[in-house]
PDB file of N, CA and C in Angstrom:
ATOM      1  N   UNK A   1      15.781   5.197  -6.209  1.00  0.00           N
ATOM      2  CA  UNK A   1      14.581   4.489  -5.768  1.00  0.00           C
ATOM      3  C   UNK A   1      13.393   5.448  -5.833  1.00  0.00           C
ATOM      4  N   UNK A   2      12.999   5.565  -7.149  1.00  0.00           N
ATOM      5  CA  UNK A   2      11.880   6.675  -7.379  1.00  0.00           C
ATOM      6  C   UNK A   2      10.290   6.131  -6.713  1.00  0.00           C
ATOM      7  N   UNK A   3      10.056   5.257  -6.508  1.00  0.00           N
ATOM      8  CA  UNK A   3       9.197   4.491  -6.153  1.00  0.00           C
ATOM      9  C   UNK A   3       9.537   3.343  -5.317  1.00  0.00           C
ATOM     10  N   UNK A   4       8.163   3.014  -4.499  1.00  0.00           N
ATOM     11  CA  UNK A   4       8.862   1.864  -3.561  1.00  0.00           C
ATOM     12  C   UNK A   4       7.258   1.573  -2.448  1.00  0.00           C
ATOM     13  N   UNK A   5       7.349   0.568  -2.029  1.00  0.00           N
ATOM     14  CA  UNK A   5       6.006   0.330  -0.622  1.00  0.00           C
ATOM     15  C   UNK A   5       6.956   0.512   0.847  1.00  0.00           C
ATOM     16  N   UNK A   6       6.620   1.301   1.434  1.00  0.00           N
ATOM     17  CA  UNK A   6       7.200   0.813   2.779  1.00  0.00           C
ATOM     18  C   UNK A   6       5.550   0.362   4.355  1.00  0.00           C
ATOM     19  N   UNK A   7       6.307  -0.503   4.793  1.00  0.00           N
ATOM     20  CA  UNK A   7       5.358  -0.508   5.438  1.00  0.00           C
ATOM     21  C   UNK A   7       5.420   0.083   7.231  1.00  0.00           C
ATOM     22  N   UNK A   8       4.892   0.636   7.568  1.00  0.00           N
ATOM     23  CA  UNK A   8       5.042   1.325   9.039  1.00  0.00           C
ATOM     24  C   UNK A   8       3.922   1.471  10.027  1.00  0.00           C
ATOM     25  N   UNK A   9       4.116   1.337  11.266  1.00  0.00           N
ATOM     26  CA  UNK A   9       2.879   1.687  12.096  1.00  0.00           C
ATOM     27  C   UNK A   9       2.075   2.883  12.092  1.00  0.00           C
ATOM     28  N   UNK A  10       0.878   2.927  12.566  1.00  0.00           N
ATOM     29  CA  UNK A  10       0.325   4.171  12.980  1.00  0.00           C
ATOM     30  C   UNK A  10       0.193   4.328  14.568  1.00  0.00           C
ATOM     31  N   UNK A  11      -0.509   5.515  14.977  1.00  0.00           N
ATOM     32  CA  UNK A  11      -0.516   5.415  15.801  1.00  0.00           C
ATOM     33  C   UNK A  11      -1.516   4.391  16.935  1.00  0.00           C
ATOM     34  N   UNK A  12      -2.488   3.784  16.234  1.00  0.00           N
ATOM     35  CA  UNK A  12      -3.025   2.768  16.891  1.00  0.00           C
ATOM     36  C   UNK A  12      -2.130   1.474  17.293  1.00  0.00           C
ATOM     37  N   UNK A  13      -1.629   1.225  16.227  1.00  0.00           N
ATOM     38  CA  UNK A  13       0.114   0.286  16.589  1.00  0.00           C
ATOM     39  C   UNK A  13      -0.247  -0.852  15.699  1.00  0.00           C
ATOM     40  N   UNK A  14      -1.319  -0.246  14.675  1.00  0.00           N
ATOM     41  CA  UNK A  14      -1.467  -1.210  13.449  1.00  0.00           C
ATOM     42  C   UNK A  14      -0.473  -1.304  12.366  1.00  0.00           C
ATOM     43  N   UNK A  15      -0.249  -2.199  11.101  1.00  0.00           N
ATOM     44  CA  UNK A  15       0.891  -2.183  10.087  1.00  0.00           C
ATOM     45  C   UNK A  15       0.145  -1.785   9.193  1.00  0.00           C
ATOM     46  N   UNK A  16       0.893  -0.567   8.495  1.00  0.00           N
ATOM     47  CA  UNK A  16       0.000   0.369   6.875  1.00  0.00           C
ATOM     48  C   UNK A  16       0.997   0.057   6.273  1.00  0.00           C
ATOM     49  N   UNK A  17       0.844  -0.264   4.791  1.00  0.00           N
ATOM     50  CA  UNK A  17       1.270  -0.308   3.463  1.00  0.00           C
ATOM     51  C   UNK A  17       1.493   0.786   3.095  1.00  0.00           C
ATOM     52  N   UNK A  18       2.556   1.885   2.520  1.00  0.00           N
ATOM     53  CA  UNK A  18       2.088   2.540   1.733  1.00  0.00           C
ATOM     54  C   UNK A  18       3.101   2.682   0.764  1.00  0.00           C
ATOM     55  N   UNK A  19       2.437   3.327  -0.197  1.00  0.00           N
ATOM     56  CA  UNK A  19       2.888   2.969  -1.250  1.00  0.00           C
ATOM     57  C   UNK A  19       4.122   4.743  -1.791  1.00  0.00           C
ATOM     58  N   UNK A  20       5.003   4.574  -1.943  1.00  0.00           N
ATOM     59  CA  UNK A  20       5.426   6.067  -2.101  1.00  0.00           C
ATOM     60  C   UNK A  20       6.259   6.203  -3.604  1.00  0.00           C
ATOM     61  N   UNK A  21       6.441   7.486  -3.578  1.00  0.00           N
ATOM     62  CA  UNK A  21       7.196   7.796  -5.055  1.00  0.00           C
ATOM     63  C   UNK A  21       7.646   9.409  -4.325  1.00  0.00           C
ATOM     64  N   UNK A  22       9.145   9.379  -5.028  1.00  0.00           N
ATOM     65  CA  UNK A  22       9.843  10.414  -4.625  1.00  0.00           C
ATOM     66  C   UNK A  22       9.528  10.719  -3.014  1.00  0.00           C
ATOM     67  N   UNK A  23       9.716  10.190  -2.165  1.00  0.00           N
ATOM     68  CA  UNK A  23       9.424  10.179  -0.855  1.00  0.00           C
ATOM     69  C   UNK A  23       8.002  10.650  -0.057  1.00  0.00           C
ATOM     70  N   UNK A  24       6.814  10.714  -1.335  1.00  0.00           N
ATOM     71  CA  UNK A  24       5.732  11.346  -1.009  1.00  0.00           C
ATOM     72  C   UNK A  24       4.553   9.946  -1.159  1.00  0.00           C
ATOM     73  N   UNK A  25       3.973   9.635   0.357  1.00  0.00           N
ATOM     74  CA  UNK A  25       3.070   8.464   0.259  1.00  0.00           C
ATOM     75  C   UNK A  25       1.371   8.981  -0.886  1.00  0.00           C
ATOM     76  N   UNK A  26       2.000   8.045  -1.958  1.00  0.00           N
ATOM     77  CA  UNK A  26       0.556   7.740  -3.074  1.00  0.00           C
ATOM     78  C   UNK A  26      -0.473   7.750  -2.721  1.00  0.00           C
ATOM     79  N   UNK A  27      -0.396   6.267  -1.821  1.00  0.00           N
ATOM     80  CA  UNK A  27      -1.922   5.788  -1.387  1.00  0.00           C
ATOM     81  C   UNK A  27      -1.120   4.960  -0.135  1.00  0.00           C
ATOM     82  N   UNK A  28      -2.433   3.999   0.604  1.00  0.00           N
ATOM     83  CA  UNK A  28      -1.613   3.636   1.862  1.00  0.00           C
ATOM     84  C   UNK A  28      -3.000   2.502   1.963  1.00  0.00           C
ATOM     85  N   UNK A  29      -2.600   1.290   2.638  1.00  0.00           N
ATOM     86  CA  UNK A  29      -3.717   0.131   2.807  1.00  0.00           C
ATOM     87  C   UNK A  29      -4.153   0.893   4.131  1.00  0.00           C
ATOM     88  N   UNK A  30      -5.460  -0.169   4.671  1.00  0.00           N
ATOM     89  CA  UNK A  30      -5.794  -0.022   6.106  1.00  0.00           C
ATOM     90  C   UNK A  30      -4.990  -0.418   6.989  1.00  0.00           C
ATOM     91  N   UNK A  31      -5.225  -0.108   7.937  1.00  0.00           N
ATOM     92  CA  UNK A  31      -4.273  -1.190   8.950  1.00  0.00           C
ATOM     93  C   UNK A  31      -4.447  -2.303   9.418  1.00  0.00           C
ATOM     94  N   UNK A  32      -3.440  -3.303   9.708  1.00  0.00           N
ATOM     95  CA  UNK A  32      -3.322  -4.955   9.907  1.00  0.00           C
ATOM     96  C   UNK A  32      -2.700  -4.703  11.344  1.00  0.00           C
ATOM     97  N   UNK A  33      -3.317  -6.022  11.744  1.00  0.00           N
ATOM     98  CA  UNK A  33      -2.784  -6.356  12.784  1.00  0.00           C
ATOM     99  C   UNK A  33      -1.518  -7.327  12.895  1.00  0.00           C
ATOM    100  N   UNK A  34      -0.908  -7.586  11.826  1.00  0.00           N
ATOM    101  CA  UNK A  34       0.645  -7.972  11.811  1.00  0.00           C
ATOM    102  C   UNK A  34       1.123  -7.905  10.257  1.00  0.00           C
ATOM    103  N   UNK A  35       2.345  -7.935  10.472  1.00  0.00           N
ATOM    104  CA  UNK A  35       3.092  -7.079   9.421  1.00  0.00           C
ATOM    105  C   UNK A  35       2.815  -8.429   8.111  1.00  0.00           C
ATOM    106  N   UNK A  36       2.599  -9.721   8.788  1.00  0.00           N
ATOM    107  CA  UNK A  36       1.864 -10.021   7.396  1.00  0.00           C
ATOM    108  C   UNK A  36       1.176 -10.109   6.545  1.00  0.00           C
ATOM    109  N   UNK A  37       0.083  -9.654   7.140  1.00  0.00           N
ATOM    110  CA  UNK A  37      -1.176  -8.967   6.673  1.00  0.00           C
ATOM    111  C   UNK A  37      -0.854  -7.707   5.598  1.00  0.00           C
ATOM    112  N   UNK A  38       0.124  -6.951   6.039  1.00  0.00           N
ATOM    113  CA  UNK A  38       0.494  -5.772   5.432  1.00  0.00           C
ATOM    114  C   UNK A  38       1.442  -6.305   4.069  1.00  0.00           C
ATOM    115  N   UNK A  39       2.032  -7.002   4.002  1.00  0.00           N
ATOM    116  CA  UNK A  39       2.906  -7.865   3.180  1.00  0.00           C
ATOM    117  C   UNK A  39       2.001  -8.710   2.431  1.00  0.00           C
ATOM    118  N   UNK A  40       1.126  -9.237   2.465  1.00  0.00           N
ATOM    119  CA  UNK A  40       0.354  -9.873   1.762  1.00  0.00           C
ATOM    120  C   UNK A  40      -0.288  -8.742   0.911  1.00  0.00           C
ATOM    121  N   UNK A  41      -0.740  -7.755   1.504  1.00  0.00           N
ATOM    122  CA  UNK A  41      -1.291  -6.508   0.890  1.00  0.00           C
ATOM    123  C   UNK A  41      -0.483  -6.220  -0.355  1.00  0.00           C
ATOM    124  N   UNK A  42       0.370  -5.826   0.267  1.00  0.00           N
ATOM    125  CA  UNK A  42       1.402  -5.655  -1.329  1.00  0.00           C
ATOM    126  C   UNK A  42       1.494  -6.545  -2.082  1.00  0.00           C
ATOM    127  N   UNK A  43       1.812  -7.664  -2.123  1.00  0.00           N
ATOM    128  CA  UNK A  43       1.618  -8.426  -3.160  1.00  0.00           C
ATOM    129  C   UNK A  43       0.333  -8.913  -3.765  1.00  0.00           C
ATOM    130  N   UNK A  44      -0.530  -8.501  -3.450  1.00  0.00           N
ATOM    131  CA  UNK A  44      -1.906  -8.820  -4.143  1.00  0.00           C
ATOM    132  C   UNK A  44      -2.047  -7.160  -4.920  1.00  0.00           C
ATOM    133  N   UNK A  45      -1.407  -6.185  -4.217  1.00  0.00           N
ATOM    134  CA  UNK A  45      -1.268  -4.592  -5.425  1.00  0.00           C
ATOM    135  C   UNK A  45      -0.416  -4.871  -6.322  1.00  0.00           C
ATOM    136  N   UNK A  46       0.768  -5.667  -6.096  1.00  0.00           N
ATOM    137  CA  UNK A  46       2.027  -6.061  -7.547  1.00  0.00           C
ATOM    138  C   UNK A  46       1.000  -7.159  -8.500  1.00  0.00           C
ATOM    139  N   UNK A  47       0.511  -7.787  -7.896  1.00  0.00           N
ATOM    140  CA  UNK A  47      -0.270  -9.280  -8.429  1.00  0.00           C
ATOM    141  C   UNK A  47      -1.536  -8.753  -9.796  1.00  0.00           C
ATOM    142  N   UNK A  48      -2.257  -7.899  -8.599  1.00  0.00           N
ATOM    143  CA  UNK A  48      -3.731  -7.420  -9.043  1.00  0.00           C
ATOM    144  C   UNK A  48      -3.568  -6.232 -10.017  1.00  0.00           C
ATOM    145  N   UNK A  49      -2.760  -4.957  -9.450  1.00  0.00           N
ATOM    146  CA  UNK A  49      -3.148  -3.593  -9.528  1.00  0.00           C
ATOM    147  C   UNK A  49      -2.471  -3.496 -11.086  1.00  0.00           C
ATOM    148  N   UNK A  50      -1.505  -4.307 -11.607  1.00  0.00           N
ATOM    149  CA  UNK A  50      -1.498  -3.744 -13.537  1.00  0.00           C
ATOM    150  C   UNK A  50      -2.685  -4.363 -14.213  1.00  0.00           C
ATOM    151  N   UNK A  51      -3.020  -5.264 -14.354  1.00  0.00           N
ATOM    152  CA  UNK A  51      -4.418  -5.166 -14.482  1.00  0.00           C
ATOM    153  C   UNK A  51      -5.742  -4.667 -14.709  1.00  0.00           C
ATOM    154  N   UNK A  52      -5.705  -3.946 -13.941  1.00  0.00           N
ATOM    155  CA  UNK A  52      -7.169  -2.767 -13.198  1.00  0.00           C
ATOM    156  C   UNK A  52      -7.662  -2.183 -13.790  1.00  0.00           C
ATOM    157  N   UNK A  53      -8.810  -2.238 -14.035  1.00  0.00           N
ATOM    158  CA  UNK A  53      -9.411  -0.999 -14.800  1.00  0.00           C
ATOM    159  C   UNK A  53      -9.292   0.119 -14.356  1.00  0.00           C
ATOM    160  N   UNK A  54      -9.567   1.123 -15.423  1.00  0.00           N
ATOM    161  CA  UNK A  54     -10.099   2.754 -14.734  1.00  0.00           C
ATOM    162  C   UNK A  54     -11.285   3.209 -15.115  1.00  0.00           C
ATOM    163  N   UNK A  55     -11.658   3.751 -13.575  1.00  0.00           N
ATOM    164  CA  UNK A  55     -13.351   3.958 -13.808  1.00  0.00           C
ATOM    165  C   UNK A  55     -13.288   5.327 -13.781  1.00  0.00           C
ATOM    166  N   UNK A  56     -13.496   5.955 -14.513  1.00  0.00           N
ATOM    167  CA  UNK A  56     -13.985   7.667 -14.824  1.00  0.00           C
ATOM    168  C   UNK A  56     -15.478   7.764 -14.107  1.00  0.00           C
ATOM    169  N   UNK A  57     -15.530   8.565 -12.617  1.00  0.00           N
ATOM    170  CA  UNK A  57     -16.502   8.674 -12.427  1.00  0.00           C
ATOM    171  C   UNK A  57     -16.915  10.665 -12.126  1.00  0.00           C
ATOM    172  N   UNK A  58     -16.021  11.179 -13.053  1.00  0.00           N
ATOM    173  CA  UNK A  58     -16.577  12.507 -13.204  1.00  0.00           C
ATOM    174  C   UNK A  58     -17.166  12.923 -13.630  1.00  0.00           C
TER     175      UNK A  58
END
């Protein structure tokens, strides 16, 4: 499982997305106030994110 989303609290006791590879978190959503919010998140990154452009802003 080289890749994968898990989703977990912080310490405010909100639900984060994040997104990991080789057990090291990528990127990570904001926090939701219920875990479906956080679940919806991910599927609008599987839905949206192949897609996406890339913006070179260096």
């Amino acid at each position: 499982m080289a890749h994968h989303f898990k989703i977990k609290k912080n310490k405010a006791g909100e639900f984060v997305a994040y997104f990991m590879y080789n057990s090291e978190a990528i990127f990570w959503t904001e926090g939701y106030t219920s875990k479906a919010s956080a679940k919806n998140a991910i599927e609008s990154i599987k839905k949206n994110g192949p897609g996406a452009d890339t913006v070179d802003e260096s």
